[in-house]
Protein backbone atom coordinates (compact mmCIF):
# COMPACT_ATOMS: atom_id res chain seq x y z
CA UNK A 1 53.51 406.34 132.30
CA UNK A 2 56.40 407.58 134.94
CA UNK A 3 55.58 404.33 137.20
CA UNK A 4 56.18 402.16 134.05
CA UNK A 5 59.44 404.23 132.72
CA UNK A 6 60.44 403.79 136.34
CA UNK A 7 59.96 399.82 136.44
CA UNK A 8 61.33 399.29 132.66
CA UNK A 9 64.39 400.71 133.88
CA UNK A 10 64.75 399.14 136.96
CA UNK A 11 64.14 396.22 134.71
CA UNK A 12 66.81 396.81 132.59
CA UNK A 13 69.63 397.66 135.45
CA UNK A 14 68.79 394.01 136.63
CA UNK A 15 69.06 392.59 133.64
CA UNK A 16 72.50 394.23 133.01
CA UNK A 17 73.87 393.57 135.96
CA UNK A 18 72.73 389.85 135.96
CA UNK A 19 74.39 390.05 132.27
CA UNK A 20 78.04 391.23 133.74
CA UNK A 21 77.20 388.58 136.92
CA UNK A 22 76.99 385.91 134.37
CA UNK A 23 79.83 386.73 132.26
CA UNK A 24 82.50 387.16 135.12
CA UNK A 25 81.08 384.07 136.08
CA UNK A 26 81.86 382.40 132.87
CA UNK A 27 83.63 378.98 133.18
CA UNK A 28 87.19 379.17 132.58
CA UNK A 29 88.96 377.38 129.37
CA UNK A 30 91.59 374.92 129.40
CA UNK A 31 94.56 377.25 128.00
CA UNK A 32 95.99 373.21 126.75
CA UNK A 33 92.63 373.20 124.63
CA UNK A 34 94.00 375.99 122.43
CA UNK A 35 98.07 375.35 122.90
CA UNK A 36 99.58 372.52 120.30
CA UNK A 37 101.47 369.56 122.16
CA UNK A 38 105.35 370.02 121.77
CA UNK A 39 107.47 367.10 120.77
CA UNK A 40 108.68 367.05 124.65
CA UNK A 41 106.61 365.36 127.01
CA UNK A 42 104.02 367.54 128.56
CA UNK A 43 105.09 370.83 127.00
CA UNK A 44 102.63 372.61 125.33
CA UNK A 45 102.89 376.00 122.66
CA UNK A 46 99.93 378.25 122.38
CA UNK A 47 100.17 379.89 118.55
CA UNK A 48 99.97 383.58 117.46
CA UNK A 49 96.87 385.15 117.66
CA UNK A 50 94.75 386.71 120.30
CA UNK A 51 92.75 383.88 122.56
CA UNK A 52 90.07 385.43 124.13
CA UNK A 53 88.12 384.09 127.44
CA UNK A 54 89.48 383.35 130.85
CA UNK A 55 92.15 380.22 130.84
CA UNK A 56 93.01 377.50 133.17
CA UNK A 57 95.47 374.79 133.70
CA UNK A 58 94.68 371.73 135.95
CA UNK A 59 97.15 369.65 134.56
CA UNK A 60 99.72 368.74 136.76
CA UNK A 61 104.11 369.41 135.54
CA UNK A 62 102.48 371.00 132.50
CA UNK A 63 105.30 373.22 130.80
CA UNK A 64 103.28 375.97 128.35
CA UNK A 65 105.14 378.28 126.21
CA UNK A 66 103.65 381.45 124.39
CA UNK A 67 104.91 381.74 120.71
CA UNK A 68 105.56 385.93 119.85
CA UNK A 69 102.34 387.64 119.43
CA UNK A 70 100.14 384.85 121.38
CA UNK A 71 97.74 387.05 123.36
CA UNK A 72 95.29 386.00 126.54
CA UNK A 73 92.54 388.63 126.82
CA UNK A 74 90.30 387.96 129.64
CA UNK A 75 88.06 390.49 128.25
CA UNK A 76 87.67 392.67 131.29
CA UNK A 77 86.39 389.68 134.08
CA UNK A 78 87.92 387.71 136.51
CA UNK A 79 91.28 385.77 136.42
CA UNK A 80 93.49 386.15 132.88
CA UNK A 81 94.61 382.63 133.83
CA UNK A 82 94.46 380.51 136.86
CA UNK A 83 96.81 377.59 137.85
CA UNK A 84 95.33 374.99 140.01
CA UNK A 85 98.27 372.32 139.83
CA UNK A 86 101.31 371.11 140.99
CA UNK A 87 104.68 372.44 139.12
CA UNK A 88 102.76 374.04 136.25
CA UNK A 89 105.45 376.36 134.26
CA UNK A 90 104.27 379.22 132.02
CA UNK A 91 106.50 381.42 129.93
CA UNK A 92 106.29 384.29 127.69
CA UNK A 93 102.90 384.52 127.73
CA UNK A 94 100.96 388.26 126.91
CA UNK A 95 97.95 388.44 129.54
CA UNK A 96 95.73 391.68 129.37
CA UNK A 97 92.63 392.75 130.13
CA UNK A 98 91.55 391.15 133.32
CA UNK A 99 88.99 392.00 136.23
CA UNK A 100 89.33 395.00 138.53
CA UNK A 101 87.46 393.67 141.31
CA UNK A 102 90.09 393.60 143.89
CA UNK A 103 87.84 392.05 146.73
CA UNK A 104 87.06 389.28 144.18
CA UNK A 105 90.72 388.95 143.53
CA UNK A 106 91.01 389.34 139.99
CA UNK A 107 94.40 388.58 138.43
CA UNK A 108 96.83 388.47 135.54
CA UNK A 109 97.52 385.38 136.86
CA UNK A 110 96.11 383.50 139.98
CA UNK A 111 98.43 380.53 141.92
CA UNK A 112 95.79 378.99 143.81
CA UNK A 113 96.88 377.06 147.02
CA UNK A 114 97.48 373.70 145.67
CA UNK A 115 99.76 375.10 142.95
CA UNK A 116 102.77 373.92 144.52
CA UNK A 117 106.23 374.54 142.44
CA UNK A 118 104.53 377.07 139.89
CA UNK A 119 107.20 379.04 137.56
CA UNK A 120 106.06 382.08 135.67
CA UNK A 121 109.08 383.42 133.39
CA UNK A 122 109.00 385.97 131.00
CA UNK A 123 105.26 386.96 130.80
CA UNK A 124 103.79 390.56 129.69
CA UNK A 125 100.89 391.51 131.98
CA UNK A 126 99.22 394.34 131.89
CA UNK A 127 95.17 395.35 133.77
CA UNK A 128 93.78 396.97 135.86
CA UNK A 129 93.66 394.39 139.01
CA UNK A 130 96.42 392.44 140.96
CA UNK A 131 98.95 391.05 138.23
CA UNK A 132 100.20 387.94 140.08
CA UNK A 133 98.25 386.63 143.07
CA UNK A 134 99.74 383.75 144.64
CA UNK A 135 97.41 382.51 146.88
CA UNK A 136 99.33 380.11 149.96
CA UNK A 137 101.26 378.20 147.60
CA UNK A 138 104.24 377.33 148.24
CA UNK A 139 108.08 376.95 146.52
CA UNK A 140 106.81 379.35 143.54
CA UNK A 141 109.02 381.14 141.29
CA UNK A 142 108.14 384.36 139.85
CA UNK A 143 111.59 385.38 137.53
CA UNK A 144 111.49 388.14 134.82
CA UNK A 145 107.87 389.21 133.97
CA UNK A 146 106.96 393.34 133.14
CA UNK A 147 103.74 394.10 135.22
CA UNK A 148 102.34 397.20 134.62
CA UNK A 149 98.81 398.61 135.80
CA UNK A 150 96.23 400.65 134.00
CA UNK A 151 96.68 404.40 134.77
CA UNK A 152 92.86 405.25 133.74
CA UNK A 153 92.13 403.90 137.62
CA UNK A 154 93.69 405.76 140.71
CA UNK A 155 96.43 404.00 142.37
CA UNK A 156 94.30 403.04 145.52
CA UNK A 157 92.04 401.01 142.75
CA UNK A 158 94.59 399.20 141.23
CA UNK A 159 95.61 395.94 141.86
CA UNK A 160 99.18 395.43 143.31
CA UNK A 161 101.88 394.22 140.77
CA UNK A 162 102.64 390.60 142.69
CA UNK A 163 100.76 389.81 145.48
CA UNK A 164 101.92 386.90 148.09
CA UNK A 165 99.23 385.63 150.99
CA UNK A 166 100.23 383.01 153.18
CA UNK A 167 103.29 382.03 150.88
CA UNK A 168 106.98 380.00 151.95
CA UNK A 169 110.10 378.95 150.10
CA UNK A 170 108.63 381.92 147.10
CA UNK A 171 111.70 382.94 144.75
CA UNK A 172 110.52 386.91 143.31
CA UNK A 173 113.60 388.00 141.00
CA UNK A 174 114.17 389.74 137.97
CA UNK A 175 110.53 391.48 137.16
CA UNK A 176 109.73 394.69 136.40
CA UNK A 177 106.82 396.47 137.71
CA UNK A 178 105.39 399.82 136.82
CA UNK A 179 101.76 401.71 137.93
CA UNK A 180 100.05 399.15 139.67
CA UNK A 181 99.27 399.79 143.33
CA UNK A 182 102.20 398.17 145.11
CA UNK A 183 104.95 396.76 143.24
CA UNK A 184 105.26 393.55 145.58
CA UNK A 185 102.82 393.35 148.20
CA UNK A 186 103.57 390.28 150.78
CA UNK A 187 101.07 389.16 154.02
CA UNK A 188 101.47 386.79 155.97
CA UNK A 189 104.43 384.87 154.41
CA UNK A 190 107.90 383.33 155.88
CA UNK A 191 110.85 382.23 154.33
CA UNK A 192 110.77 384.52 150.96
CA UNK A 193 112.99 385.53 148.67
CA UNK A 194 112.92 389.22 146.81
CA UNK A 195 115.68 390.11 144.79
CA UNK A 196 116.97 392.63 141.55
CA UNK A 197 113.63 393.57 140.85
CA UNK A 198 112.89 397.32 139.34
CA UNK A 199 109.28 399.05 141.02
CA UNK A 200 108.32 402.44 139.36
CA UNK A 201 105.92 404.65 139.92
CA UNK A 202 103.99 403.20 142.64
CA UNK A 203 102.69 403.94 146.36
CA UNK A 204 104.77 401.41 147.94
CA UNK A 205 107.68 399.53 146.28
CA UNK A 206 108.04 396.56 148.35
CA UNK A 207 105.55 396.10 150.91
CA UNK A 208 105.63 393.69 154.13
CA UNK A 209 102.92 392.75 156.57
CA UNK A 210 103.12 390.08 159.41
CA UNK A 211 106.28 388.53 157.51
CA UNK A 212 108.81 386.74 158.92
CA UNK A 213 112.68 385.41 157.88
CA UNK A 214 112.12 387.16 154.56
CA UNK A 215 115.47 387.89 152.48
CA UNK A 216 115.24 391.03 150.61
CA UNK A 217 118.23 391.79 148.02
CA UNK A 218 119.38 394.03 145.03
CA UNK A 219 115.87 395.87 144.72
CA UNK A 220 115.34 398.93 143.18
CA UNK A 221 112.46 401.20 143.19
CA UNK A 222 112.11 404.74 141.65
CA UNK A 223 109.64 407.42 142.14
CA UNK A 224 107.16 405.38 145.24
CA UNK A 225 105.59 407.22 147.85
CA UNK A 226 107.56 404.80 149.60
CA UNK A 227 110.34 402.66 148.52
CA UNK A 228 110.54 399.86 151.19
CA UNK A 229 107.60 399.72 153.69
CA UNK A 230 108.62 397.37 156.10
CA UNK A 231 105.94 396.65 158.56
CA UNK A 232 105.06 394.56 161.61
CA UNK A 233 107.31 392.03 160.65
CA UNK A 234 110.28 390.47 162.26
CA UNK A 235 114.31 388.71 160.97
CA UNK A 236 114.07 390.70 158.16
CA UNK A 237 117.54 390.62 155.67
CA UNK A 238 117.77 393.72 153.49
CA UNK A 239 120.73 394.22 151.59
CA UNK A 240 121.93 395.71 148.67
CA UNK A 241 118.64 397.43 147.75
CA UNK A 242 118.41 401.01 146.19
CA UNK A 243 115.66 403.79 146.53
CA UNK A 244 115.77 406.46 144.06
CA UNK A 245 113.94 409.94 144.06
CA UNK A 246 111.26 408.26 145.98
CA UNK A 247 108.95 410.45 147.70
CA UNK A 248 108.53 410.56 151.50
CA UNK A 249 110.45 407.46 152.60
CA UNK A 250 113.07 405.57 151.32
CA UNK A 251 112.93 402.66 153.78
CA UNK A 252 109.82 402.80 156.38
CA UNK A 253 110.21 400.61 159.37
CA UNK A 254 107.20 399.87 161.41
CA UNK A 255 107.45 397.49 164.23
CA UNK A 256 110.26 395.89 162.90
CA UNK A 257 112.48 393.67 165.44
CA UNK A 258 115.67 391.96 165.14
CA UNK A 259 116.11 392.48 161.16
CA UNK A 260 119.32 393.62 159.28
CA UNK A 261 119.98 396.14 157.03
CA UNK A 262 122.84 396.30 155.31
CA UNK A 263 124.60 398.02 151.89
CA UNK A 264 121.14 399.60 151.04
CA UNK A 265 121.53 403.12 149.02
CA UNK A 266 118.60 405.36 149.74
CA UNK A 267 119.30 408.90 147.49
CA UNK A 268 117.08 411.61 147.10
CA UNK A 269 114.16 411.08 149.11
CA UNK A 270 111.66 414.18 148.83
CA UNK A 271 108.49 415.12 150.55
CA UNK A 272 105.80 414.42 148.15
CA UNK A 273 102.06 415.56 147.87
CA UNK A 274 99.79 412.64 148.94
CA UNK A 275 96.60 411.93 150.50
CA UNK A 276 97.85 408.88 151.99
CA UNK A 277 97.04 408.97 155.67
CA UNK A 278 99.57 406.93 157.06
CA UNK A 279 102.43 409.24 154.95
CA UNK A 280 100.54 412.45 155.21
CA UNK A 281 103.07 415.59 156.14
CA UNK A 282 106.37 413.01 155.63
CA UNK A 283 109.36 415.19 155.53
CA UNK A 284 111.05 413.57 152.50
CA UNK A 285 113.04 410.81 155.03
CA UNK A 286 115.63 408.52 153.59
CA UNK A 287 114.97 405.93 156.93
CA UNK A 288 112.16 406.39 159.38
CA UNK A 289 111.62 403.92 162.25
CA UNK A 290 108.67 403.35 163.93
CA UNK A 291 108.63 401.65 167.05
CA UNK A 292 111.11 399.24 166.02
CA UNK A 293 113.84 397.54 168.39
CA UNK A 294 116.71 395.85 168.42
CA UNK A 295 117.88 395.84 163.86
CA UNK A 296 120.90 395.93 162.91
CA UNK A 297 121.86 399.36 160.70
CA UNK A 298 125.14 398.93 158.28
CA UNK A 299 127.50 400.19 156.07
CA UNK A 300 124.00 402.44 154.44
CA UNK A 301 124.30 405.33 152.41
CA UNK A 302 121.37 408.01 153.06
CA UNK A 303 121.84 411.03 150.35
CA UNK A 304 120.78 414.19 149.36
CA UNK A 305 117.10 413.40 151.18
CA UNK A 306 115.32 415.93 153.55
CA UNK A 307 115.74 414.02 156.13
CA UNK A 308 118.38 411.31 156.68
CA UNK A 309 117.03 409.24 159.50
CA UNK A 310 114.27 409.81 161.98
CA UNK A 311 113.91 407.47 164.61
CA UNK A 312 110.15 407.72 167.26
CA UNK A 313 107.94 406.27 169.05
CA UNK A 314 110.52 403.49 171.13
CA UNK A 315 112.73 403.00 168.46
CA UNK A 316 115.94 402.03 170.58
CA UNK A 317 118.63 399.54 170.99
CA UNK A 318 118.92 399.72 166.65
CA UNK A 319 122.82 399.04 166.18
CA UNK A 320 123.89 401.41 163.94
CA UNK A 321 127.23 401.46 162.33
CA UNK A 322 129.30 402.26 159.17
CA UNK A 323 126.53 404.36 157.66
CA UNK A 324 126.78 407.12 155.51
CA UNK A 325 125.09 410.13 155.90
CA UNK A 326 125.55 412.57 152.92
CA UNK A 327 123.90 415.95 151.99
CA UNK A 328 120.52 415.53 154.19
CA UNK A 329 119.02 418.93 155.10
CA UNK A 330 118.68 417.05 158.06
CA UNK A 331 120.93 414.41 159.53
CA UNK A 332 118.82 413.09 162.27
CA UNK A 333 115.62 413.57 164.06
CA UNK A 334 115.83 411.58 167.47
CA UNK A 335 113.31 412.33 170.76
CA UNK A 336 115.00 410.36 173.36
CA UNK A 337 114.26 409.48 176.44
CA UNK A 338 117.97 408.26 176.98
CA UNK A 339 121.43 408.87 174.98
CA UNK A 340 121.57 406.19 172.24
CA UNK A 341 125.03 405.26 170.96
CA UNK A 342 125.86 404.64 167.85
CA UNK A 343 129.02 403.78 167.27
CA UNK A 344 130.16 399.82 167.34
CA UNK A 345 133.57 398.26 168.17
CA UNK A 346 135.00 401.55 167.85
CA UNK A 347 133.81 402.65 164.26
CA UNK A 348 130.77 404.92 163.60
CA UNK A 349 129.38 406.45 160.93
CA UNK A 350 130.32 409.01 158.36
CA UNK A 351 128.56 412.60 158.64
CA UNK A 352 129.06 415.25 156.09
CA UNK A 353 128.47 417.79 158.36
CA UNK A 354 130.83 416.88 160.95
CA UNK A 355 133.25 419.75 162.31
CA UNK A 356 135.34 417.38 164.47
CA UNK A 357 139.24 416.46 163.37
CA UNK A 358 141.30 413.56 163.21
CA UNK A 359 144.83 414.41 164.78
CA UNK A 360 145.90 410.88 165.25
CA UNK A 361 145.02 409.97 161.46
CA UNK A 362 143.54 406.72 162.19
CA UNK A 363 140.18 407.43 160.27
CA UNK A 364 138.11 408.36 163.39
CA UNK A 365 136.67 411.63 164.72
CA UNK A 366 138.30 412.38 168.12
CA UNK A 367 135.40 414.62 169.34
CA UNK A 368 131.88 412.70 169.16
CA UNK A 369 129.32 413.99 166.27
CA UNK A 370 125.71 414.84 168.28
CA UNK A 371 123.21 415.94 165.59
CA UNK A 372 120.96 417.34 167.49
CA UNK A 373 121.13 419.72 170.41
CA UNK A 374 118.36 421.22 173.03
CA UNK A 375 116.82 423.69 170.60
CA UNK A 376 116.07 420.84 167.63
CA UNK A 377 113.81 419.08 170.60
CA UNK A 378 112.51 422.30 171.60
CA UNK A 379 111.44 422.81 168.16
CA UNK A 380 110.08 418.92 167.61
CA UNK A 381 108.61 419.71 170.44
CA UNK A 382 106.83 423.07 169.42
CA UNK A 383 106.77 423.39 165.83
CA UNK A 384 105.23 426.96 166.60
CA UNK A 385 108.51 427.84 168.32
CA UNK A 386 110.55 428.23 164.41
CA UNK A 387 108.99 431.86 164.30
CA UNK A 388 111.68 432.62 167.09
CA UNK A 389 114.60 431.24 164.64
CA UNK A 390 116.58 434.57 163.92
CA UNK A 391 115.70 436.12 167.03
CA UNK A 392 118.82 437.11 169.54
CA UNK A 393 117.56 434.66 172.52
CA UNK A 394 118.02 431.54 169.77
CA UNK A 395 121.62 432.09 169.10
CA UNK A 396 122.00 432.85 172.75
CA UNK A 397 120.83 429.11 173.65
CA UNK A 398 123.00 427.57 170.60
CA UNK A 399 126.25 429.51 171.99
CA UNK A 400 125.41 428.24 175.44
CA UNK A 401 124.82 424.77 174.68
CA UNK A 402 128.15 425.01 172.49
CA UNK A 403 129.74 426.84 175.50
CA UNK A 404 128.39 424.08 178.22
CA UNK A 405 127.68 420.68 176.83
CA UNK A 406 126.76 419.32 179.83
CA UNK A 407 122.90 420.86 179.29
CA UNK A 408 122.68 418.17 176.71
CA UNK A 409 119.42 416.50 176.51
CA UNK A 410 119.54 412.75 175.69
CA UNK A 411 119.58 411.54 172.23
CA UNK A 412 122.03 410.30 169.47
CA UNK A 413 125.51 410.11 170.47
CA UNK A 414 128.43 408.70 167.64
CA UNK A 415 132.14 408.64 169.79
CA UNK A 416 133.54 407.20 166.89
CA UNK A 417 132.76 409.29 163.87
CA UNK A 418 134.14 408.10 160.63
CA UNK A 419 136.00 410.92 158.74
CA UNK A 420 135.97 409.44 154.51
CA UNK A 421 133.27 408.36 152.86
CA UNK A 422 133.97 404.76 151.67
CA UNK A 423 134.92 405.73 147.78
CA UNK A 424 134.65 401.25 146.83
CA UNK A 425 130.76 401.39 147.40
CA UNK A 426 129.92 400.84 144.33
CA UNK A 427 126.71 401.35 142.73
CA UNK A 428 123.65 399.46 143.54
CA UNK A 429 121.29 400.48 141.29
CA UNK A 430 119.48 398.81 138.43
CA UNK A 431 119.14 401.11 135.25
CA UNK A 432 115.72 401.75 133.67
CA UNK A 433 114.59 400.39 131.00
């Protein structure tokens, strides 16, 4: 009797999972089979009510509008809807319920490579895998849609909010995204455009991999592990972008050449507890850069973080300039092999620890600001070495590098030290909704 208990339900596992095979195999519907035609030419309204099933749209310059309370429900499998032609536009659409397979791919909505010219305005989504894949189309536009993920799932299984693989000429503006993985998550992709979207509550923000001559503008994100994770990508252009009470890192550069960034605010930034392995024992860092060369660094405000900036691991020849450094516990954490300058055409950056005056009144520090002296790289060095802090011998080394600055180990060097904070900034930041 235990053998045949044993085979009924081994019976009845493969007859449930070739049940759950078969339905997230189910063909997909046309979503113009249940829409009405419009009196315009290829435009097409889908009416109130919930539609159930997976929907598609193979009809090429197809315009399809959502009427208030017109629902997709994918039911839990695969793709809510899937766009497999040339300049489809969809708008205002509610899509819920989709697959969570994330190695399968399933999406809100999947672009698939032929889907040249897609627009998706003003959609609801919210599931537990990716929201918008766009997979290697190009010239998409992704404007004002609210993403947000299911919270049931940890944030590693979650899909990320939009997803871009192997995308060009992509226009990302005006959406909201909330508890999905990432908020934006691009691979592989040149020639982009991200700008005055709002990320919440995610692990990473904004998220680059292996992207190139990517424009990144008027972002904000709020409470992400990390707000901007910028990595192995090069001619980045990030400007005007905000990080608020993110923990960890504001703006994470890793392997980053010859990008620009420029009027970002970064405020706030906290060490935060995380398993991540790639963030694990982060300080809380406003701007940390990882083996990256050659960027240009201006007119930034890093606030009120643990850490303003920490640069390792090669990061030199960075041109940094007209930054503002404000309330940091820390200013800067540099391990140099050689003094880096930072300071440009004879204007540096504002410190709000700086001690130096200004006799001449011109707006400049006449003694350079140095952040960090012999001891800090002691202590970088030897973490161990902090139980010594408030012994005698320490303040003997601080008066005597104070006393003979010539001991001076290389690092981070500003002979131009700005003396105001730059009260027109204005502020960057996108309020919540």
């Amino acid at each position: 009797m235990a053998v045949l208990r044993r085979i009924g339900l081994f019976c009845l596992a493969l007859w449930g999972a070739s049940g759950m095979t078969a339905q997230a195999g189910m063909p997909s519907r046309d979503l113009i089979a249940v829409a009405t035609a419009a009196p315009e030419e290829n435009r097409w309204r889908v009416p109130v009510g919930i539609h159930r099933g997976r929907f598609r749209i193979d009809r090429e310059g197809a315009e399809v509008i959502c009427e208030a309370g017109a629902v997709l429900d994918a039911e839990g499998y695969g793709n809510g809807l899937t766009i497999a032609a040339t300049n489809v536009r969809v708008s205002g659409c509610s899509l819920r319920n989709w697959g969570k397979d994330l190695t399968a791919m399933d999406a809100g909505v999947f672009i698939e490579k032929g889907a040249t010219g897609t627009t998706l305005r003003d959609n609801q989504l919210s599931g537990p895998g990716f929201g918008i894949w766009v997979d290697g189309a190009a010239e998409v536009t992704v404007s004002g849609n609210r993403i947000r993920g299911d919270t049931s799932l940890r944030s590693q299984d979650r899909g990320n909010g939009i997803h871009l693989y192997a995308v060009t000429g992509a226009l990302v503006t005006g959406n909201r995204v909330r508890e999905t993985r990432d908020g934006i998550y691009i691979d592989t992709s040149n020639g982009n455009r991200l700008q005055g979207n709002v990320l919440e509550d995610l692990r990473y923000g904004i998220h680059y991999m292996f992207s190139h001559d990517n424009k990144v503008v008027g972002n904000t994100t709020r409470r992400t592990r990390t707000g901007y994770a910028l990595m192995q990508s090069r001619a980045l252009w990030v400007e005007g972008n905000c990080s608020e009470d993110d923990q960890n890192y504001g703006i994470l550069m890793n392997y980053i050449t010859y990008s620009t960034l420029r009027g970002n605010r970064i405020h706030g930034v906290r060490r935060g507890a995380t398993g991540d392995a790639m963030i694990s024992g982060a300080e809380g860092k406003a701007l940390f850069v990882y083996n990256s060369l050659y960027n240009d660094i201006t007119d930034n405000r890093f606030e009120q973080s643990t850490l303003g900036i920490h640069l390792t691991a090669g990061s030199e020849d960075n041109q940094l300039s007209g930054n503002h450094f404000i309330g940091n516990q820390q200013q800067v954490k540099y391990v140099a092999t050689r003094t880096q300058e930072w300071s440009r055409q004879g204007r540096g950056n504002y410190w709000s620890d700086y001690l130096g005056w200004d006799r001449d009144g011109d707006g400049i520090g006449d003694v350079p600001y140095q952040p960090n002296d012999d001891l800090d790289r002691l202590l970088w060095l030897y973490p161990q070495a902090r139980l010594l802090m408030s012994s005698p011998s320490v303040s003997l080394l601080r008066w005597a590098q104070n006393a003979f600055p010539v001991t001076r180990s290389p690092g981070v060097r500003d002979s131009h030290p700005l003396m105001m904070v730059d009260e027109t900034a204005v502020e960057i930041c996108h309020d919540s909704d």
